[in-house]
C-alpha atoms as a PDB file:
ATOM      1  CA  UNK A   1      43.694 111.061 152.079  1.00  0.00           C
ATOM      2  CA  UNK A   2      45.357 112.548 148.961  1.00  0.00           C
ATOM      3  CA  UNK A   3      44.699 112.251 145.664  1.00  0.00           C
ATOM      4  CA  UNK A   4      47.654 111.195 143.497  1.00  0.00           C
ATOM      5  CA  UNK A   5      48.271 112.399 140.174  1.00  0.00           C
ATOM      6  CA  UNK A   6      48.416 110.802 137.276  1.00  0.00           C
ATOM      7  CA  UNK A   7      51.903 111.016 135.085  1.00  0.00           C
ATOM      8  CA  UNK A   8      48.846 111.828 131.922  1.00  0.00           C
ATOM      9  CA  UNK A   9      48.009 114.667 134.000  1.00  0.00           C
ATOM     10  CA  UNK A  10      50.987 116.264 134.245  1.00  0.00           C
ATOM     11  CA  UNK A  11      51.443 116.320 131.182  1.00  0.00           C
ATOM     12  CA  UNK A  12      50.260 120.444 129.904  1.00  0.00           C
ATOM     13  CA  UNK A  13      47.203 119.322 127.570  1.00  0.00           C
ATOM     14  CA  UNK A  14      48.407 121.912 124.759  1.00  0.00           C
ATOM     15  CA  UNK A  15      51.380 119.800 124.318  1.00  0.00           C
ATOM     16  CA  UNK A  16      51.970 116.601 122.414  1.00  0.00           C
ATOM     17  CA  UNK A  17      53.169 114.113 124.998  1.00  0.00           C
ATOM     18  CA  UNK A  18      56.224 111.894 123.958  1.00  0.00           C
ATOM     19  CA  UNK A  19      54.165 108.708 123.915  1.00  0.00           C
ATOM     20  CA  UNK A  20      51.533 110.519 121.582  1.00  0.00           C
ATOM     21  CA  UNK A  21      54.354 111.527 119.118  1.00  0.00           C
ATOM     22  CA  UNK A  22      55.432 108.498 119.593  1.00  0.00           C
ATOM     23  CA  UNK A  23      59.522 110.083 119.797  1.00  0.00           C
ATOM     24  CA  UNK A  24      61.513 111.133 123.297  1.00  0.00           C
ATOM     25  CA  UNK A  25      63.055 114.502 123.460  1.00  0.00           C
ATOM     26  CA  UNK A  26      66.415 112.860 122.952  1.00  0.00           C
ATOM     27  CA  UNK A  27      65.091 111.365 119.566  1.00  0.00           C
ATOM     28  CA  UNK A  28      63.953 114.763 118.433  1.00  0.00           C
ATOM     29  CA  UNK A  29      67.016 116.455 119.455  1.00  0.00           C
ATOM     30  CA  UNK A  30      69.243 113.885 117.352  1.00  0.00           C
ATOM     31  CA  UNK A  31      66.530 114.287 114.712  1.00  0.00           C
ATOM     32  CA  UNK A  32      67.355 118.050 114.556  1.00  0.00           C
ATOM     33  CA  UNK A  33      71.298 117.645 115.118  1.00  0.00           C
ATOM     34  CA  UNK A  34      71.126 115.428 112.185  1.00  0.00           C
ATOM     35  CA  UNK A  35      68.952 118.301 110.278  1.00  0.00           C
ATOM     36  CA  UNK A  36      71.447 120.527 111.123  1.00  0.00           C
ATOM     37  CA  UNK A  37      74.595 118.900 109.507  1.00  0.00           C
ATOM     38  CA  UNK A  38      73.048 117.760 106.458  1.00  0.00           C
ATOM     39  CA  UNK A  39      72.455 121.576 105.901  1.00  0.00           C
ATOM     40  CA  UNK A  40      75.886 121.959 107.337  1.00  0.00           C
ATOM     41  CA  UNK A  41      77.280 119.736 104.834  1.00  0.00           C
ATOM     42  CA  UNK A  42      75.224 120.972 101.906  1.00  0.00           C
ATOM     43  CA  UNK A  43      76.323 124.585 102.581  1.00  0.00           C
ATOM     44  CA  UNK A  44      79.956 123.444 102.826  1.00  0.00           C
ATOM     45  CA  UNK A  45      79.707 121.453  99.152  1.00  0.00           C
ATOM     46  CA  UNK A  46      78.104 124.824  97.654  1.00  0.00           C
ATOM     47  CA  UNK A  47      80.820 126.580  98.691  1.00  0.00           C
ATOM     48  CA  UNK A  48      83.437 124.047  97.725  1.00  0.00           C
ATOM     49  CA  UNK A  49      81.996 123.948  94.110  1.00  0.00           C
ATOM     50  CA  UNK A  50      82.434 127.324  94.166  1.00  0.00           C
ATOM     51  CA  UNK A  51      86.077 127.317  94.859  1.00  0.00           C
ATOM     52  CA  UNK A  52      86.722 124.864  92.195  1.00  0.00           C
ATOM     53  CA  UNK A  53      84.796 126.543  89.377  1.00  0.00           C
ATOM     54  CA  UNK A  54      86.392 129.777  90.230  1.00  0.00           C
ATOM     55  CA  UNK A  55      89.690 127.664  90.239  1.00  0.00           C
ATOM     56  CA  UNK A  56      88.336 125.848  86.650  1.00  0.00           C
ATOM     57  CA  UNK A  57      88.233 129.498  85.060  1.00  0.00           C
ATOM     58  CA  UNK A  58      91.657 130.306  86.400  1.00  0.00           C
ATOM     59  CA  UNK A  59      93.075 127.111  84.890  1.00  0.00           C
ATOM     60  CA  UNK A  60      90.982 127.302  81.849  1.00  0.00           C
ATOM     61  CA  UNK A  61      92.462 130.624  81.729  1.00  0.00           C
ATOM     62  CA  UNK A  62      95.998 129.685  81.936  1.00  0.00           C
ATOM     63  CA  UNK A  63      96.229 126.520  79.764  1.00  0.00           C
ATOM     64  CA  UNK A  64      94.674 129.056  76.852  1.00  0.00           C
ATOM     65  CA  UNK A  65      97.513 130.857  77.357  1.00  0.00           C
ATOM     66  CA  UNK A  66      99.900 127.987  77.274  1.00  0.00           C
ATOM     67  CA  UNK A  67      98.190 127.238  74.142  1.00  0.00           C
ATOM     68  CA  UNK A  68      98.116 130.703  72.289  1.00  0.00           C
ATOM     69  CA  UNK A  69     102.184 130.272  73.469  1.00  0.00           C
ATOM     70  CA  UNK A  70     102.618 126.987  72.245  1.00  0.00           C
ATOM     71  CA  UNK A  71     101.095 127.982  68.578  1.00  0.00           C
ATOM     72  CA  UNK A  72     103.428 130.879  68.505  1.00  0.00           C
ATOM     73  CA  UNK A  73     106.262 129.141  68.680  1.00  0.00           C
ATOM     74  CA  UNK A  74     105.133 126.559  66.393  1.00  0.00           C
ATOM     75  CA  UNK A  75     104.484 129.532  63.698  1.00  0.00           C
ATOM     76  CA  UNK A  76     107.896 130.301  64.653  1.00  0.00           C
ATOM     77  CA  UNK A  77     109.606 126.938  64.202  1.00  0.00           C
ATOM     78  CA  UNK A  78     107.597 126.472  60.694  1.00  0.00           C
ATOM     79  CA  UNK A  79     110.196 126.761  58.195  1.00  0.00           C
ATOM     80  CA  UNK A  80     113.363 125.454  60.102  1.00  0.00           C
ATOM     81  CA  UNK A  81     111.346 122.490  61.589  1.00  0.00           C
ATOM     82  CA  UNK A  82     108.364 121.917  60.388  1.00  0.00           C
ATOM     83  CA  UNK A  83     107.998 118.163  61.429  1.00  0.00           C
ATOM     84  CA  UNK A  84     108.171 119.560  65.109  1.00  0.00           C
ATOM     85  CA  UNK A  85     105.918 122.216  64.208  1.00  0.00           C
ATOM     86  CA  UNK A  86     103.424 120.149  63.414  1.00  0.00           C
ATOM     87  CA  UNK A  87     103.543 118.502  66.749  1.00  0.00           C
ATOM     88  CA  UNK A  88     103.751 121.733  68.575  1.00  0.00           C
ATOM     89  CA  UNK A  89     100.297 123.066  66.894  1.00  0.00           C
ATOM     90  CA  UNK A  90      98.979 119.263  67.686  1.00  0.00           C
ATOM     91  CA  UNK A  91      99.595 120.212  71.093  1.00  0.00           C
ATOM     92  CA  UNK A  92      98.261 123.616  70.784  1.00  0.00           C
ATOM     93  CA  UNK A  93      95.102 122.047  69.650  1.00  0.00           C
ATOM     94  CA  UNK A  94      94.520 119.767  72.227  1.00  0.00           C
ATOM     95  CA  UNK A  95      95.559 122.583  75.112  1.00  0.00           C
ATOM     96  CA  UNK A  96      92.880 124.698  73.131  1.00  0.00           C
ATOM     97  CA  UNK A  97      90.285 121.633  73.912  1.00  0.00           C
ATOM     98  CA  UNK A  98      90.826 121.286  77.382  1.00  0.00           C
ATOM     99  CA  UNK A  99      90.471 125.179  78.037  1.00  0.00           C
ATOM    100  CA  UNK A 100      87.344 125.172  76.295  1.00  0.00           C
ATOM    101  CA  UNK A 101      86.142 122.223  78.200  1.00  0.00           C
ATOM    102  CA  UNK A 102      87.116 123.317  81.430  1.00  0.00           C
ATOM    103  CA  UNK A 103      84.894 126.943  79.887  1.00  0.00           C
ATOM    104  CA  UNK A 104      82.031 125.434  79.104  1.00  0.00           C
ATOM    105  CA  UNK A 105      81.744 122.531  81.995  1.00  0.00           C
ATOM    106  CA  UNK A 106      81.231 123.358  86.032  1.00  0.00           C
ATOM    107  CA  UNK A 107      82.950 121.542  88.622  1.00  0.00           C
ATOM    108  CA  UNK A 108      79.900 119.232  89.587  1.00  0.00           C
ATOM    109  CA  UNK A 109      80.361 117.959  86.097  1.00  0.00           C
ATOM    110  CA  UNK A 110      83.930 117.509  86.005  1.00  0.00           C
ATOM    111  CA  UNK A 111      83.569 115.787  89.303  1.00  0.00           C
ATOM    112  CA  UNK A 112      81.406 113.214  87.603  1.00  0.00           C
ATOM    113  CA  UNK A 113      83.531 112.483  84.520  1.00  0.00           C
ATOM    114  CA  UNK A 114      86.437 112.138  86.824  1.00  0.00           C
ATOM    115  CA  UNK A 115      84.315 109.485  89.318  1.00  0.00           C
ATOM    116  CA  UNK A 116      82.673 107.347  86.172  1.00  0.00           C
ATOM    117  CA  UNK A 117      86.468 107.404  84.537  1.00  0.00           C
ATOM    118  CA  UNK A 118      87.699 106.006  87.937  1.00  0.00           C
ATOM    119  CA  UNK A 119      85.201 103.552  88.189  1.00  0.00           C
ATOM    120  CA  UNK A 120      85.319 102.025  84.521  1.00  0.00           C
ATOM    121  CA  UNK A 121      89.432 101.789  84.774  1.00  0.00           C
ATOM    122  CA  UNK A 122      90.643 101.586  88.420  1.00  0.00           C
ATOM    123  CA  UNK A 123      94.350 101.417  87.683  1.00  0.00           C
ATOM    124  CA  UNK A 124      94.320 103.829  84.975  1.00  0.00           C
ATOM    125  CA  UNK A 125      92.912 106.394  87.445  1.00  0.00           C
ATOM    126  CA  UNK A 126      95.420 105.135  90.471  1.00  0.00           C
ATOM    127  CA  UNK A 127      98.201 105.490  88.289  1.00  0.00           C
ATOM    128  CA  UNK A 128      97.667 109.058  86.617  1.00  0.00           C
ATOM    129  CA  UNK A 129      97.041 109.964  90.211  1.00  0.00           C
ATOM    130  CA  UNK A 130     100.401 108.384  91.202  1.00  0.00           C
ATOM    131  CA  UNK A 131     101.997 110.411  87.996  1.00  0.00           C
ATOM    132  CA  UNK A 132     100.320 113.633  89.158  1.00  0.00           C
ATOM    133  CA  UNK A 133     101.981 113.299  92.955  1.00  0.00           C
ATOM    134  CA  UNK A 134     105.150 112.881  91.851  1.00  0.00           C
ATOM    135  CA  UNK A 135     105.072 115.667  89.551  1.00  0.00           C
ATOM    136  CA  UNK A 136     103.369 117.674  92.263  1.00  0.00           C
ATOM    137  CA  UNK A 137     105.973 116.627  94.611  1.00  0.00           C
ATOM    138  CA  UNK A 138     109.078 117.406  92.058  1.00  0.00           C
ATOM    139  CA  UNK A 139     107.398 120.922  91.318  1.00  0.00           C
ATOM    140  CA  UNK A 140     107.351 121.309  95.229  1.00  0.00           C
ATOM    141  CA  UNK A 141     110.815 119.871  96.015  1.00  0.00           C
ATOM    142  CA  UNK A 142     112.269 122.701  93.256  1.00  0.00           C
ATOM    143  CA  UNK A 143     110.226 125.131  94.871  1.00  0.00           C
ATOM    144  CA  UNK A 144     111.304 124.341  98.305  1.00  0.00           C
ATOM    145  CA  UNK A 145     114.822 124.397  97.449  1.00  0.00           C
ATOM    146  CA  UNK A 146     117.244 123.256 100.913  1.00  0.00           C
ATOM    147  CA  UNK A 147     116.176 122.113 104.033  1.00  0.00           C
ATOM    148  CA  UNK A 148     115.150 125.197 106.692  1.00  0.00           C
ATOM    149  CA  UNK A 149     115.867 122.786 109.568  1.00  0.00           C
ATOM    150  CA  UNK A 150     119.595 123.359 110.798  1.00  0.00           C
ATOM    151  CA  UNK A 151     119.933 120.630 112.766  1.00  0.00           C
ATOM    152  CA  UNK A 152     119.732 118.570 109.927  1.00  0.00           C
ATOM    153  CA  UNK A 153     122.217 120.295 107.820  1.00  0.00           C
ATOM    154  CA  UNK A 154     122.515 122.594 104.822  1.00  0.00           C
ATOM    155  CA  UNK A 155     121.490 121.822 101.116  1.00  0.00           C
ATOM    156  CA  UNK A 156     123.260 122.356  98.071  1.00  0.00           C
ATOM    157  CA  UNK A 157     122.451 123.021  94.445  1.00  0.00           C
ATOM    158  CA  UNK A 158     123.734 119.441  93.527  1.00  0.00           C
ATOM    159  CA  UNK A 159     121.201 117.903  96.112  1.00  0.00           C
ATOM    160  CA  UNK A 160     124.312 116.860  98.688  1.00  0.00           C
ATOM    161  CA  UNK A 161     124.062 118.175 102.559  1.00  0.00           C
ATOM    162  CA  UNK A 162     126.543 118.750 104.881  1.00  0.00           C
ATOM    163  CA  UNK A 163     125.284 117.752 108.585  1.00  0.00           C
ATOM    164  CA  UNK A 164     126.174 120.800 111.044  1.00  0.00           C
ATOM    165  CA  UNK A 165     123.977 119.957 113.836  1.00  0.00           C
ATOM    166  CA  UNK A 166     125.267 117.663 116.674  1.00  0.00           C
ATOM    167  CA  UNK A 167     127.156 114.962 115.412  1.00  0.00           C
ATOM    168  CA  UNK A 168     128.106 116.791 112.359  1.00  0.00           C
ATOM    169  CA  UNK A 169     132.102 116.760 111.251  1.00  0.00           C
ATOM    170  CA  UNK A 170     131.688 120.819 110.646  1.00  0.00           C
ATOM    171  CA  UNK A 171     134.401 121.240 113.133  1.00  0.00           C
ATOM    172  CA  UNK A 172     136.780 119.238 111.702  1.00  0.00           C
ATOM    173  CA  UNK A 173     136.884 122.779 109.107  1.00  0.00           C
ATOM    174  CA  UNK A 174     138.115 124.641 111.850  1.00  0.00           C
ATOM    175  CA  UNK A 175     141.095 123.028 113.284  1.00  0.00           C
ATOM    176  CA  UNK A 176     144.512 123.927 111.755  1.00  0.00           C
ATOM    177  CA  UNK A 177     145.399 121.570 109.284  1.00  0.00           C
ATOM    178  CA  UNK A 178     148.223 119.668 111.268  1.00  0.00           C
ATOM    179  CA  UNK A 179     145.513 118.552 113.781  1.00  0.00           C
ATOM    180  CA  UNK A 180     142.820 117.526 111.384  1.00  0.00           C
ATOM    181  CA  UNK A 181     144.882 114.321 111.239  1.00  0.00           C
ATOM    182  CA  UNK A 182     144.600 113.468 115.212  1.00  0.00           C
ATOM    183  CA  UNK A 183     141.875 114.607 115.426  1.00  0.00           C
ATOM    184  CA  UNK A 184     140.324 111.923 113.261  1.00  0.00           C
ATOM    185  CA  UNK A 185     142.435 109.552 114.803  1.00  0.00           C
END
């Protein structure tokens, strides 16, 4: 007759079996995946607040600049305007602010004066963001200048396009002007 084991002692006795832990191996193993991405995801915010505060001393940067610009002119504009002086070096004053703001604040800061700000006024917040993505896309659209795709035609300075792909009337152009008229017809 043979002896049969028991599954408890198969088990090696210098291990923790998964009924004594109390977990399976699968458990553990989404335990640690989980680990893993939370450290994933806190190395990933690090380095994103480290983008934007390098990006906050660029812009804090350049809107100094826009105001050191701004009060020049206004110094300029002193004695043959002064009433729009005085609203230049109001705006010099308040670009001044915001670069020393974005100086003296980091990005996880910012982030949180931005979130409260959205919470307390909802459709304040959805509509400066509205404002700021139809500047952004303006600012882009000059950038881009005409369309790069010629099937869909060529753009102009005046914002008109000519279609030149297939379907377009570009050939009409070509044909002497006696047989532009049948060929229209």
């Amino acid at each position: 007759m043979t002896a049969s084991k028991s599954p408890s002692t198969l088990v090696d006795s210098g291990a923790e079996s998964p009924a004594a832990t109390g977990q399976s191996p699968l458990a553990d193993a989404g335990q640690q995946a989980a680990d893993n991405v939370g450290h994933l995801a806190e190395r990933a915010t690090g380095i994103g607040l480290t983008q934007a505060d390098r990006g906050r001393e660029i812009a804090a940067d350049g809107v100094g600049q826009v105001a050191n610009s701004i009060r020049r002119v206004s110094l300029d504009m002193q004695s043959d305007q002064p009433a729009i002086a005085n609203v230049a070096q109001t705006a010099a004053d308040q670009a001044e602010r915001i670069a020393e703001y974005l100086r003296t604040t980091d990005a996880r800061e910012i982030l949180s004066t931005v979130e409260n700000a959205a919470r307390r006024q909802p459709l304040l917040f959805l509509g400066g963001a509205f404002v700021l993505g139809v500047a952004a896309s303006r600012i882009f659209k000059a950038a881009g200048g005409g369309t790069a795709n010629p099937a869909m035609g060529t753009g102009s300075a005046n914002g008109s396009y000519q279609a030149t792909g297939p379907g377009g009337r570009g050939w009409i152009d070509t044909l002497p002007a006696g047989e532009i008229s049948d060929a229209r017809a």
